[in-house]
Protein backbone atom coordinates (compact mmCIF):
# COMPACT_ATOMS: atom_id res chain seq x y z
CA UNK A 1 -20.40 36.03 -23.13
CA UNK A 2 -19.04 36.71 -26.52
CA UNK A 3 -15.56 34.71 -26.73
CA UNK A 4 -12.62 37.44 -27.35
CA UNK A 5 -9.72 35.17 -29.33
CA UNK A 6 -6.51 35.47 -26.93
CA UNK A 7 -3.32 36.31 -29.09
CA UNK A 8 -0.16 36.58 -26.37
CA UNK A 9 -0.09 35.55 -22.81
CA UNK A 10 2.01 36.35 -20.05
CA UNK A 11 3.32 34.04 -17.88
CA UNK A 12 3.45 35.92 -14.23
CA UNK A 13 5.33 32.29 -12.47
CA UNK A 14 8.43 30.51 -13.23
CA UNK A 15 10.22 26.82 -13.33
CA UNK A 16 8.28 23.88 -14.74
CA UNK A 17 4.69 25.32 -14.57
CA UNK A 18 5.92 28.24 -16.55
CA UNK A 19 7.08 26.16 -19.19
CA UNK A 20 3.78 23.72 -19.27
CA UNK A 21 1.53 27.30 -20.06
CA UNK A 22 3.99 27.75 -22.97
CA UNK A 23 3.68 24.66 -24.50
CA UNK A 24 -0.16 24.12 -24.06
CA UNK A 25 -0.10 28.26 -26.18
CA UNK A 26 2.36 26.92 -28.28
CA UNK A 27 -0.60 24.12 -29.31
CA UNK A 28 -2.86 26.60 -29.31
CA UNK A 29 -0.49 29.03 -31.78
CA UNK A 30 -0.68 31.81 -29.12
CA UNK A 31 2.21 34.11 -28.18
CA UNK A 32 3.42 33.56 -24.79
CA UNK A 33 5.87 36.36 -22.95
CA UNK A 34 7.84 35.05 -20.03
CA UNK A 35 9.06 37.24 -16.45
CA UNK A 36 11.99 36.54 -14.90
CA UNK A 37 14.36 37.61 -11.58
CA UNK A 38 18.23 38.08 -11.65
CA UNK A 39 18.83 34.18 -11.20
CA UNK A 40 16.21 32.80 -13.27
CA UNK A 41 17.87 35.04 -16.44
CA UNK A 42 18.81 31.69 -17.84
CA UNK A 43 15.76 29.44 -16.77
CA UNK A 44 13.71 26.93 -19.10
CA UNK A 45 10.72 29.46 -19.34
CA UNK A 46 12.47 32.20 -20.75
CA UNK A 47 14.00 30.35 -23.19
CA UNK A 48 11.27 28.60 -24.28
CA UNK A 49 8.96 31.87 -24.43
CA UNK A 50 8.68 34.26 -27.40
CA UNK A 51 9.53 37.18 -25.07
CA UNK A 52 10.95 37.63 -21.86
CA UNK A 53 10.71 41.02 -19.22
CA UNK A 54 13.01 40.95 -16.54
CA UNK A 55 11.42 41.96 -13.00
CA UNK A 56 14.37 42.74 -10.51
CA UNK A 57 16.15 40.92 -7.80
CA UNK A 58 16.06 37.43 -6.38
CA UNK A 59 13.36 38.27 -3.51
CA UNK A 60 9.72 37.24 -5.15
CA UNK A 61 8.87 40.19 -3.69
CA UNK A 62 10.95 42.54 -5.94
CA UNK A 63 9.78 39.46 -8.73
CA UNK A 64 7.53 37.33 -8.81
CA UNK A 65 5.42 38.90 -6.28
CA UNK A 66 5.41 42.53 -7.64
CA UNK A 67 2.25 43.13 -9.28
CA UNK A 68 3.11 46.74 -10.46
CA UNK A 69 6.24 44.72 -12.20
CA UNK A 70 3.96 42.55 -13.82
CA UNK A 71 1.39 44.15 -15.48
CA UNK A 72 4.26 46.53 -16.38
CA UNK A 73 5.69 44.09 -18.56
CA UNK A 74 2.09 42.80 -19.94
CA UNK A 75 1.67 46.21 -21.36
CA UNK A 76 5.07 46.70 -22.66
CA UNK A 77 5.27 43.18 -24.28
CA UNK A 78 1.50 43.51 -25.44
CA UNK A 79 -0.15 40.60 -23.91
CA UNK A 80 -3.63 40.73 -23.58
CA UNK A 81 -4.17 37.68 -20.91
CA UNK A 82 -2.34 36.62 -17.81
CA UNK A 83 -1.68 33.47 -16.80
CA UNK A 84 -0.42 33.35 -13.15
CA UNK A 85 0.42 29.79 -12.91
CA UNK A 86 0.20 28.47 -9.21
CA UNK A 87 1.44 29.73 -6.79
CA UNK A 88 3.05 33.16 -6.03
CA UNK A 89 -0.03 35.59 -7.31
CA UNK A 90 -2.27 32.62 -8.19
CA UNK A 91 -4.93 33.20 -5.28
CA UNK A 92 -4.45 37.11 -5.09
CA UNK A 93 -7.75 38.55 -5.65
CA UNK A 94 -6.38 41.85 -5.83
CA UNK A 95 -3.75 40.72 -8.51
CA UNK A 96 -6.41 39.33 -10.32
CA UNK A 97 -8.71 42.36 -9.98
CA UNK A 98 -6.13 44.18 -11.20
CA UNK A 99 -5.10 42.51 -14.18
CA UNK A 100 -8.97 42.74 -15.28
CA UNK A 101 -8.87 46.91 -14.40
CA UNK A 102 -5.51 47.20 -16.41
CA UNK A 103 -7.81 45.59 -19.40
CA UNK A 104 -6.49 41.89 -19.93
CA UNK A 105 -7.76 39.33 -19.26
CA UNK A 106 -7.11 36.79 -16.17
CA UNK A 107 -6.87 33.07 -16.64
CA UNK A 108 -8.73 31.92 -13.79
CA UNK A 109 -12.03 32.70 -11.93
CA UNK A 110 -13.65 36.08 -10.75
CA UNK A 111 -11.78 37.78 -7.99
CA UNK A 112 -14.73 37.92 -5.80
CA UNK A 113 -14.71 33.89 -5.48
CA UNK A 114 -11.27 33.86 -4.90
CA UNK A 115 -11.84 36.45 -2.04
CA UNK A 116 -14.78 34.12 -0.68
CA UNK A 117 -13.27 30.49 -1.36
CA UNK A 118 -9.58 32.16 -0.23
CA UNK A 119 -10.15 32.40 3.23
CA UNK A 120 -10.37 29.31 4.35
CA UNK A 121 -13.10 30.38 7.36
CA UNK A 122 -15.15 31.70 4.73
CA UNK A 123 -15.06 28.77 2.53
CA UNK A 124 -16.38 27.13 5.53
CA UNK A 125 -19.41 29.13 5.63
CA UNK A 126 -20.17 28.72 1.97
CA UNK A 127 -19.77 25.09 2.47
CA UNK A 128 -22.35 24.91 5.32
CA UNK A 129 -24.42 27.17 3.56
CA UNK A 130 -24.56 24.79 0.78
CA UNK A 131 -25.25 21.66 2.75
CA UNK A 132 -21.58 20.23 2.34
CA UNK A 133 -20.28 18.23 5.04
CA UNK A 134 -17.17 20.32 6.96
CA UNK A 135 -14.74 18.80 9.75
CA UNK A 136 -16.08 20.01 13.46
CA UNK A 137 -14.44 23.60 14.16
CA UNK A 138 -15.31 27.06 14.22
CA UNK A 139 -16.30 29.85 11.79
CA UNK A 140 -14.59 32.85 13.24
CA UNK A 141 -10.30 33.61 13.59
CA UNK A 142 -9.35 33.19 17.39
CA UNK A 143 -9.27 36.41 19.57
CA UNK A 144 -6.62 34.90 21.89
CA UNK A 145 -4.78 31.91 23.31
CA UNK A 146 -7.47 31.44 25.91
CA UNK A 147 -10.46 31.76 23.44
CA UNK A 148 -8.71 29.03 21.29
CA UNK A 149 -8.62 26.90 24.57
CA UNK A 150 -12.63 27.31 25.45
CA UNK A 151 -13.11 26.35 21.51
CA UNK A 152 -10.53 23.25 22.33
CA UNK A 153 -12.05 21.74 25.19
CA UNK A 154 -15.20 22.63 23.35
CA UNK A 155 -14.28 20.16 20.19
CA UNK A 156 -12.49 17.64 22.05
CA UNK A 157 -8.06 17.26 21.60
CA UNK A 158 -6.68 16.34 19.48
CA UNK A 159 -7.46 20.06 17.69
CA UNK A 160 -5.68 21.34 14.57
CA UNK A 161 -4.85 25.34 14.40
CA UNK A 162 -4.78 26.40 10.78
CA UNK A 163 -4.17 29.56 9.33
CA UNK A 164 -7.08 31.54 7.57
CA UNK A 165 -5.65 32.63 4.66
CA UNK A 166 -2.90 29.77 4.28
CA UNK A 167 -1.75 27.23 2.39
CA UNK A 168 0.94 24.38 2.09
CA UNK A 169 0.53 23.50 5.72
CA UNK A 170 2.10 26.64 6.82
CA UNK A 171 0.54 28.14 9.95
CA UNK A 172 -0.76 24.97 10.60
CA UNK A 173 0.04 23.31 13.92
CA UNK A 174 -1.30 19.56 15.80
CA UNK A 175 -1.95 19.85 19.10
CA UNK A 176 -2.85 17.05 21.52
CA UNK A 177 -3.18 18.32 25.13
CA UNK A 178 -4.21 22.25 26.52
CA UNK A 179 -1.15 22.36 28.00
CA UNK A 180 0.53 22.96 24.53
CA UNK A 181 -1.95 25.17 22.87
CA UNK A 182 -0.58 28.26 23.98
CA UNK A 183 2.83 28.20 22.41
CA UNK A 184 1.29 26.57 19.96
CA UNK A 185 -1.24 29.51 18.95
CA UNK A 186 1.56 31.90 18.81
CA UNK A 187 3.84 29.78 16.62
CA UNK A 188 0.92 29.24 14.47
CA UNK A 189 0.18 33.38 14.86
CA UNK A 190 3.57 34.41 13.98
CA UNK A 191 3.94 31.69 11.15
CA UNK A 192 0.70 32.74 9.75
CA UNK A 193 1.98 36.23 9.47
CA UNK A 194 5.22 35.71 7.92
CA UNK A 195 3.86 33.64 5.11
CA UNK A 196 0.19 35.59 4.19
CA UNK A 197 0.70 38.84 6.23
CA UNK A 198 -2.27 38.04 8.04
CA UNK A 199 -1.97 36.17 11.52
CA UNK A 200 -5.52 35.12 12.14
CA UNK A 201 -5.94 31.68 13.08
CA UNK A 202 -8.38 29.21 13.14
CA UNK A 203 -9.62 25.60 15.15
CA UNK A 204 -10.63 22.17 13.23
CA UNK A 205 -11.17 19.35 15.08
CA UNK A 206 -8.30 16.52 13.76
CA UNK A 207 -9.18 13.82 11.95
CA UNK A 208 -6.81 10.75 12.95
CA UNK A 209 -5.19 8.82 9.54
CA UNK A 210 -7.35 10.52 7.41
CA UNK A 211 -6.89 10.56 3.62
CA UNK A 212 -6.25 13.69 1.22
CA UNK A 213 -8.39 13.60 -1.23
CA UNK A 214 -9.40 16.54 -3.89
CA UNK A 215 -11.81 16.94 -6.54
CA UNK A 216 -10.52 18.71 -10.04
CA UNK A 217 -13.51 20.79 -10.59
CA UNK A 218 -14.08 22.76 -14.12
CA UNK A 219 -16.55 25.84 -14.76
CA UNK A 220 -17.05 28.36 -17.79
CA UNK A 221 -19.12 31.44 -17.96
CA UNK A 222 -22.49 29.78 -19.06
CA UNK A 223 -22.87 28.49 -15.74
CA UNK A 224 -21.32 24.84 -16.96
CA UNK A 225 -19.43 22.90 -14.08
CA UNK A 226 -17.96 19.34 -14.36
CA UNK A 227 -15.72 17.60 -12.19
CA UNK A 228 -12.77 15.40 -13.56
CA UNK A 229 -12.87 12.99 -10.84
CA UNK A 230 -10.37 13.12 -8.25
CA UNK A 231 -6.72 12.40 -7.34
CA UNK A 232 -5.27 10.89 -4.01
CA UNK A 233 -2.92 12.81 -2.56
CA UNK A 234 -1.92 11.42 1.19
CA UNK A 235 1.34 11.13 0.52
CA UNK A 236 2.65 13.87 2.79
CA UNK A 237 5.47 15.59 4.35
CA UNK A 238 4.76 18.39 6.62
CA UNK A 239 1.69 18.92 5.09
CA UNK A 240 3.35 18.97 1.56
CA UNK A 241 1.82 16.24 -1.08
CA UNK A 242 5.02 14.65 -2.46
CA UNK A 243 3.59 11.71 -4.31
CA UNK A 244 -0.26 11.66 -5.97
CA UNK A 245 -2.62 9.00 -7.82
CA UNK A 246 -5.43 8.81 -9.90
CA UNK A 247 -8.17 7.07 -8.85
CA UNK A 248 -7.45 6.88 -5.29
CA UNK A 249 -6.71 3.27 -4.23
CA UNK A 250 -8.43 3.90 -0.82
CA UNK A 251 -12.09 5.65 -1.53
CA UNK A 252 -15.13 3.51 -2.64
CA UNK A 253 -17.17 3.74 -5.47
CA UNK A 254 -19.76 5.58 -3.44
CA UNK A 255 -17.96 7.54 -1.55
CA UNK A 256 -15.95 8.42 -4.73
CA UNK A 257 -19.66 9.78 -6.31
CA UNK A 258 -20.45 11.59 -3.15
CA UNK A 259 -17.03 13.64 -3.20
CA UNK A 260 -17.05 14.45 -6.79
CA UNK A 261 -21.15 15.19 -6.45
CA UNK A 262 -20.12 17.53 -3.23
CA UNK A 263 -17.66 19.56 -5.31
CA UNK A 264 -19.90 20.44 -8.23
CA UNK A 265 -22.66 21.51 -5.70
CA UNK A 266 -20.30 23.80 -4.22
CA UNK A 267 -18.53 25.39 -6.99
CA UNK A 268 -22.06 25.69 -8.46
CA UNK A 269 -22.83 27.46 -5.19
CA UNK A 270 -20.01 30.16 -5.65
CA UNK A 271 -20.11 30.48 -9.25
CA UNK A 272 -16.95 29.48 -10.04
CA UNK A 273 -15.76 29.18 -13.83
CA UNK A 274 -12.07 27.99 -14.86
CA UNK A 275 -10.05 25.68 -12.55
CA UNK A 276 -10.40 24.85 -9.09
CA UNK A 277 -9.84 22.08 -6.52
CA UNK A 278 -12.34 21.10 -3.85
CA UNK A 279 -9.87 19.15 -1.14
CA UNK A 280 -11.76 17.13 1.55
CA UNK A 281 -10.63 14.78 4.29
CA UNK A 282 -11.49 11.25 4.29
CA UNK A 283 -11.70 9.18 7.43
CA UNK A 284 -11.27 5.24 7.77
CA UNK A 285 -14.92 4.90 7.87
CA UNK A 286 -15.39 6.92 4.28
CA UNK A 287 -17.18 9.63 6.11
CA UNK A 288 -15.99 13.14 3.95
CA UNK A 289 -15.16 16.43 4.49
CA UNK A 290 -14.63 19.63 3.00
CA UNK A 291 -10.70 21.37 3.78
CA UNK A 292 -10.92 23.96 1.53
CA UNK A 293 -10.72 25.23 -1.76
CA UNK A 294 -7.41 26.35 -4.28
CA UNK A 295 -9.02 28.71 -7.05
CA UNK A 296 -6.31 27.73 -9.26
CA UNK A 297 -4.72 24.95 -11.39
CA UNK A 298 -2.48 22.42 -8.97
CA UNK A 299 0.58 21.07 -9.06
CA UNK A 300 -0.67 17.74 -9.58
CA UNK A 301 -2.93 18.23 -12.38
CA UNK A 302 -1.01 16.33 -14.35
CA UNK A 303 -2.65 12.97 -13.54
CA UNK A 304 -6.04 14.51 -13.98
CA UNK A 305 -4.92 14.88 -17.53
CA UNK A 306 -3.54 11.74 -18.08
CA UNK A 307 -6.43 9.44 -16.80
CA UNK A 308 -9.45 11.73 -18.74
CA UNK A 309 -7.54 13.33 -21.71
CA UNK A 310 -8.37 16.83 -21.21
CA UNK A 311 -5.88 19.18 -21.67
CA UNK A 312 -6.48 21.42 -18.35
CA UNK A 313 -4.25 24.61 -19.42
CA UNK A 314 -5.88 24.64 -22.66
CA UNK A 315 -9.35 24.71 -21.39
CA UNK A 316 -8.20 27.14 -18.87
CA UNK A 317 -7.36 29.38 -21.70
CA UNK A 318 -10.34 28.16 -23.87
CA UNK A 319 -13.17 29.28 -20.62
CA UNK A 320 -11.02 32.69 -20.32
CA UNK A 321 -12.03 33.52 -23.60
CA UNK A 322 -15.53 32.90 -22.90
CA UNK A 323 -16.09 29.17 -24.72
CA UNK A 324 -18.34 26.87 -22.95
CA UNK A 325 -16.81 23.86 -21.88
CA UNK A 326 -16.64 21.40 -24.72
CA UNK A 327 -18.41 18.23 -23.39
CA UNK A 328 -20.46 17.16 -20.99
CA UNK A 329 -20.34 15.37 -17.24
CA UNK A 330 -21.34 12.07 -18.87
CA UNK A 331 -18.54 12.46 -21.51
CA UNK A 332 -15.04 12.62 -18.68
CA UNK A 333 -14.11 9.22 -17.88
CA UNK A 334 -11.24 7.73 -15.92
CA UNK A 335 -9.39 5.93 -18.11
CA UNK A 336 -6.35 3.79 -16.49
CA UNK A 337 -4.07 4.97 -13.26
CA UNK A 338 -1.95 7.66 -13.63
CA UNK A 339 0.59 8.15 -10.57
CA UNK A 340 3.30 11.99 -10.33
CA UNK A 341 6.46 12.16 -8.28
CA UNK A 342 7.29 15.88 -7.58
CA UNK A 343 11.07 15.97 -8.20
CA UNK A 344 12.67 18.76 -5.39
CA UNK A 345 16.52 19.64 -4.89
CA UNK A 346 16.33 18.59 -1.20
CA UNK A 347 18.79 16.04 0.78
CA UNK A 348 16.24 13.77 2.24
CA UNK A 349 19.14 12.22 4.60
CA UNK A 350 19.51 15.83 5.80
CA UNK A 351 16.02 16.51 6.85
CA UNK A 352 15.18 17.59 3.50
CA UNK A 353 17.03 20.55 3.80
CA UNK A 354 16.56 22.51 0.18
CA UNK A 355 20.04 21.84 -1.83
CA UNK A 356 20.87 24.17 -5.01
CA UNK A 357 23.16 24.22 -7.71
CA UNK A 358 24.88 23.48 -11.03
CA UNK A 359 23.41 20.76 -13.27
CA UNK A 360 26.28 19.12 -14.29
CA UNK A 361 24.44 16.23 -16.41
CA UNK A 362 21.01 15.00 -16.75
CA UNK A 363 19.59 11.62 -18.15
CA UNK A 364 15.82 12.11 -18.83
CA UNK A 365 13.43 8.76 -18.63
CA UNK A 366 11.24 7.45 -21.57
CA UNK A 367 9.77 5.13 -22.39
CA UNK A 368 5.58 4.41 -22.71
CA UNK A 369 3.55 5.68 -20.49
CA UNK A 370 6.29 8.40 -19.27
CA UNK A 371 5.47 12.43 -18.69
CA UNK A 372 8.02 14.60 -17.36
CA UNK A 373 7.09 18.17 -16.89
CA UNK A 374 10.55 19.70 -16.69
CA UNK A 375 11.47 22.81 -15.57
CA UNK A 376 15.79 22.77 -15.59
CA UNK A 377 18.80 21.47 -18.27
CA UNK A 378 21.85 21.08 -18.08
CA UNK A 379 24.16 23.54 -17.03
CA UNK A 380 21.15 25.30 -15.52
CA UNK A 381 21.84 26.93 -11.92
CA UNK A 382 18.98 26.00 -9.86
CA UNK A 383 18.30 29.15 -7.14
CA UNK A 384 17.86 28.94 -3.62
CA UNK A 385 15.32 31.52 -3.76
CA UNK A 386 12.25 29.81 -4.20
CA UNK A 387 10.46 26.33 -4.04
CA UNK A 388 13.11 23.39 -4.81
CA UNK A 389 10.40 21.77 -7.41
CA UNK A 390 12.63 20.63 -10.76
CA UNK A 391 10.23 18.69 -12.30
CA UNK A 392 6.70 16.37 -12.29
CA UNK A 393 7.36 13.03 -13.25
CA UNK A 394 4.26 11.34 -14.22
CA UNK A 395 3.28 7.66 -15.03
CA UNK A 396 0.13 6.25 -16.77
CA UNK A 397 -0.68 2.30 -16.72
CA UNK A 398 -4.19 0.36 -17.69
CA UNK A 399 -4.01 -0.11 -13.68
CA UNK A 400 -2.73 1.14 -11.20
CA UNK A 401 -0.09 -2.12 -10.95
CA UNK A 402 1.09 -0.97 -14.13
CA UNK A 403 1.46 2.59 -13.30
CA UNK A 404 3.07 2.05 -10.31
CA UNK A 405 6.18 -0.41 -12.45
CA UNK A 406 6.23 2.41 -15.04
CA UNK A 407 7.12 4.82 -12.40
CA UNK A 408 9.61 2.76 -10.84
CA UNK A 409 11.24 1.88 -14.19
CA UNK A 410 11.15 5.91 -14.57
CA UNK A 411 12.65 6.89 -11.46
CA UNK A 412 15.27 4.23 -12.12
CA UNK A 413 15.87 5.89 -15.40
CA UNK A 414 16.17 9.53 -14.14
CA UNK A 415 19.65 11.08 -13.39
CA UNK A 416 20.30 14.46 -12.26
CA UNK A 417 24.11 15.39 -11.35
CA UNK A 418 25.12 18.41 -9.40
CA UNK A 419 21.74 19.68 -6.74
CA UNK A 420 21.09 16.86 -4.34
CA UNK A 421 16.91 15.75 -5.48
CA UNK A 422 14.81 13.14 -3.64
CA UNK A 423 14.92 10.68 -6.57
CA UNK A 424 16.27 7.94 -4.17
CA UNK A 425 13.31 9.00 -1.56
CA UNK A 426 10.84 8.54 -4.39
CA UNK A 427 12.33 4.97 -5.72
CA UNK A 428 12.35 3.68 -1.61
CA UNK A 429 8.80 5.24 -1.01
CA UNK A 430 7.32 3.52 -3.71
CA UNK A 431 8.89 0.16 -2.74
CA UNK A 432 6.99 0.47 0.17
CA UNK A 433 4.64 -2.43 0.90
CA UNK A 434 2.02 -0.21 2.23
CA UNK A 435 2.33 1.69 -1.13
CA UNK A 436 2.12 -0.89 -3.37
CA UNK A 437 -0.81 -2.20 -1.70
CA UNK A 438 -2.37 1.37 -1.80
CA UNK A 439 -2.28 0.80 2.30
CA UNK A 440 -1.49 4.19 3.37
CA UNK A 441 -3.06 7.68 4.52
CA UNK A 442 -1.41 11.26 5.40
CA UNK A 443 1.02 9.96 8.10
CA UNK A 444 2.66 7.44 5.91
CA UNK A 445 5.96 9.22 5.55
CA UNK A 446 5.74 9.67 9.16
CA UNK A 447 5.49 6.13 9.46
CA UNK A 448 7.73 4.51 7.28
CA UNK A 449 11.05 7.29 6.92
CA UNK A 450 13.35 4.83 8.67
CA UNK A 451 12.04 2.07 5.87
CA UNK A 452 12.33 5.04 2.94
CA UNK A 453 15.49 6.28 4.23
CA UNK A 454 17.48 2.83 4.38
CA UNK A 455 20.53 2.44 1.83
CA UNK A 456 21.28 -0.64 1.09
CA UNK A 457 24.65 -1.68 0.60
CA UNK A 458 24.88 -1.86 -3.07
CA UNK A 459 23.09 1.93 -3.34
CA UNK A 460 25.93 2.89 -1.25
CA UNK A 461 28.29 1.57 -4.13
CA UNK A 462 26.33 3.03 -6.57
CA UNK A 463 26.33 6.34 -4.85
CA UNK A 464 30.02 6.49 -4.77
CA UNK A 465 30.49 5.51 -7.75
CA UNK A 466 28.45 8.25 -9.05
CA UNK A 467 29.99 10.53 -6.58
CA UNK A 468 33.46 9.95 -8.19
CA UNK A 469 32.34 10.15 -11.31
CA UNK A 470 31.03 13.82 -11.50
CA UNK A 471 34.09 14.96 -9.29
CA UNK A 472 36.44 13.35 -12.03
CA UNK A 473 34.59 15.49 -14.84
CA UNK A 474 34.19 18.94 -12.43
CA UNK A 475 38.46 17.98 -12.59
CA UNK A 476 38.26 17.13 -15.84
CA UNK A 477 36.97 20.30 -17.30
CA UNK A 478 39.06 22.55 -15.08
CA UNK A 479 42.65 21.38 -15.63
CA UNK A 480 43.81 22.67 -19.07
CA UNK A 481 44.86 20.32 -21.59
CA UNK A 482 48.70 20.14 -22.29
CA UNK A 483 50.52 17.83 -24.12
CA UNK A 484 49.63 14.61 -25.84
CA UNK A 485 45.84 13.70 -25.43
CA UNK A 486 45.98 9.98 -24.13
CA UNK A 487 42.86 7.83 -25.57
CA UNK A 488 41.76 4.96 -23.33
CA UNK A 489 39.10 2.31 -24.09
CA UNK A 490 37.94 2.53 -20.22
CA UNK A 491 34.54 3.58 -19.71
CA UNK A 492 34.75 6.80 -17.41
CA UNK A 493 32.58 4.75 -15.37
CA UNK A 494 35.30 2.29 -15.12
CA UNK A 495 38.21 4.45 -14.50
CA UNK A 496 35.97 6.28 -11.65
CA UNK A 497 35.79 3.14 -9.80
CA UNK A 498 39.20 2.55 -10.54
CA UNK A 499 40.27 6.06 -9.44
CA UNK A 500 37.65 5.45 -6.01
CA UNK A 501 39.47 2.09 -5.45
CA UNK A 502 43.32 3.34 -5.15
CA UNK A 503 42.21 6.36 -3.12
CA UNK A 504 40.41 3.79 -0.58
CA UNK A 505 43.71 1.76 -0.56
């Protein structure tokens, strides 16, 4: 394939991803045009783009989700690539199909792999096909409630019922004895529907403790595919990764080679070119499985890029304009320990309900070995329409003992007044003896929340104080000023706790 120079790309996503495709086209002096919904008017991305369409209303679906919308604004801003980001359109073949029939060109892999790798029965098939391992289940969606029980008594309970074309653990349910898989199989059903408009559902056997572990796999159009080694990411809440490493702490050197081997053969087996992610299961014994595959770039890609050096939206870009890829298998190293803390607006004390609104202040960390892919500022007005993510805070060490002290140094560093985040949740999780000792697996949330949760007494001051603090400048910025101005040499801090202290009395 003859590579075709890229000049302006669209941007069809939003938030902190949005802003990490500008800045890797802004490196590679490419034009970059940004979409946005009524409350995102004022977001990072469209400031930070060279353009900027607006798509409608808050709903993704009259936004980010409106493919007519999109490719509207790709022709009327003249882009002649697409970048979809993750999420939202990322895995919609028929977006992606589209984008190709409208003339421009799609950063990510052919629409008929994502059709085949998509579903995740399908994948299934392609990985059996290709002599990868799976976890014990079936190849087919479930007819019925009582087909799914024949299949269950079939594999053996515990079983795990898993939407076919989902994602993010939604349509996804655990179930431990028949006389709960009935309810169970419609909740999944009905979840299943709401989330991908398609309700079939599948059975995997469950694998008890197991670890998440994916491969970042890499093809271009010459038939070229590498791996980048892979990334640890058991660190779970309802089937959500919250906290993910590079190397994994748990996986041998062998079995490490046998995962990252397993990938390539499979991608290879599909044809896949530009980013993907082969996730597998991991049990206590090492034994591996294929999950499923994302034909897109991840969340956490982050610490792929900081342990090997590649820059993973710039070779996406790079392969979509029909370059081979650069170097070799031999040539990607892991270099170091690189460990990312997804920052949400959530209240982790009130079952991590999402929590929007105002930044009133931020205080970024720094410092060596600190990334922060940012997606907010100050006096930003973070919307309750979509996924809470603010920001990726990532932190590299030479080991993984260094990483870890650079991220807790971070997190101690990292302020953000006005949405509730889980910045606390982060700082207790990694205190964690199991974490620190790189003793954990997918239930270790689960396990230790109580631990996580626990405020010691002088957080609690701290908290207040802080509390006080941004309610003394909300009051501070609404009363007018009359009169004379009165200086003090008080810190506001000071005067905060002062102010706290006579309204306890």
């Amino acid at each position: 394939m003859k590579p075709k120079k890229i000049k302006k790309i669209l941007i069809a996503n939003r938030g902190e991803i949005a802003v990490r495709v500008i800045r890797a086209c802004r490196d590679l002096g490419i034009k970059t045009v940004a979409v946005f919904s009524d409350p995102d008017r004022a977001a990072l991305h469209v400031r930070r783009a060279d353009e900027a369409y607006h798509l409608g209303l808050a709903t993704p679906k009259e936004s980010y989700l409106n493919a007519e919308k999109i490719l509207a604004a790709a022709k009327a801003s003249g882009a002649d690539a697409v970048h979809p980001g993750y999420g939202f359109l990322s895995e919609n073949a028929a977006f992606a199909a589209a984008v190709t029939a409208a003339g421009l060109t799609f950063i990510g892999p052919d629409p008929e792999v994502m059709t085949k790798m998509g579903s995740k029965i399908g994948a299934r098939q392609v990985a059996e096909a290709a002599g990868v391992p799976v976890v014990p289940g079936i190849q087919h969606p479930l007819k019925d409630a009582e087909e799914a029980l024949q299949v269950a008594q079939q594999i053996g309970f515990p079983i795990l019922l898993k939407a076919a074309a989902g994602g993010g653990g939604k349509g996804m349910r655990v179930v431990r004895e028949a006389k709960d898989l009935k309810s169970s199989f419609t909740l999944a059903q009905n979840e299943a529907l709401s989330s991908f408009k398609d309700d079939a559902v599948y059975i995997e056997k469950l694998i008890e403790g197991p670890h998440h572990i994916e491969v970042q796999v890499f093809g271009d159009r010459h038939g070229n595919v590498i791996h980048l080694w892979e990334r640890e990411c058991s660190v779970q809440r309802r089937h959500q990764k919250v906290i993910e490493e590079s190397p994994s702490p748990f996986i041998s050197p062998e079995t490490r080679r046998g995962v990252c081997e397993m990938a390539v053969r499979l991608a290879k087996a599909v044809g896949y070119y530009n980013a993907g992610t082969i996730e597998c299961l991991v049990d206590h014994r090492q034994n591996y499985y294929f999950l499923e595959m994302n034909t897109r770039l991840q969340v956490e890609h982050p610490i792929t890029e900081m342990v090997t050096g590649v820059d993973l939206v710039k070779l996406q870009i790079q392969v979509a304009e029909g370059e081979a890829l650069p170097f070799r298998q031999e040539d990607i190293e892991q270099r170091g320990h690189a460990v990312e803390c997804r920052i949400y607006a959530e209240d982790p004390f009130h079952n991590f309900m999402p929590a929007p609104g105002l930044v009133i202040d931020m205080q970024y960390p720094l410092g060596p070995g600190i990334r922060l892919d940012n997606g907010i500022y100050q006096g930003f007005q973070v919307p309750m329409d979509y996924d809470p993510i603010l920001a990726k805070l990532v932190a590299w060490g030479q080991n993984r003992e260094e990483a870890v002290q650079r991220m807790q140094r971070a997190l101690s560093e990292y302020r953000i007044s006005g949405p509730k985040t889980n910045l606390y949740f982060h700082r207790r999780a990694l205190a964690q003896a199991a974490f620190l000792e790189g003793r954990y697996d997918t239930h270790f949330i689960d396990r230790h929340m109580k631990e996580i949760l626990e405020v010691p007494h002088e957080e609690t001051t701290k908290a207040m104080m802080a509390a006080a603090l941004v309610k003394l400048l909300e009051e501070s910025r609404l009363k007018p000023i009359t009169g004379e101005v009165q200086v003090s040499d008080a810190s506001s801090w000071r005067m905060a706790g002062r102010k706290l202290q006579m309204r306890e009395r």
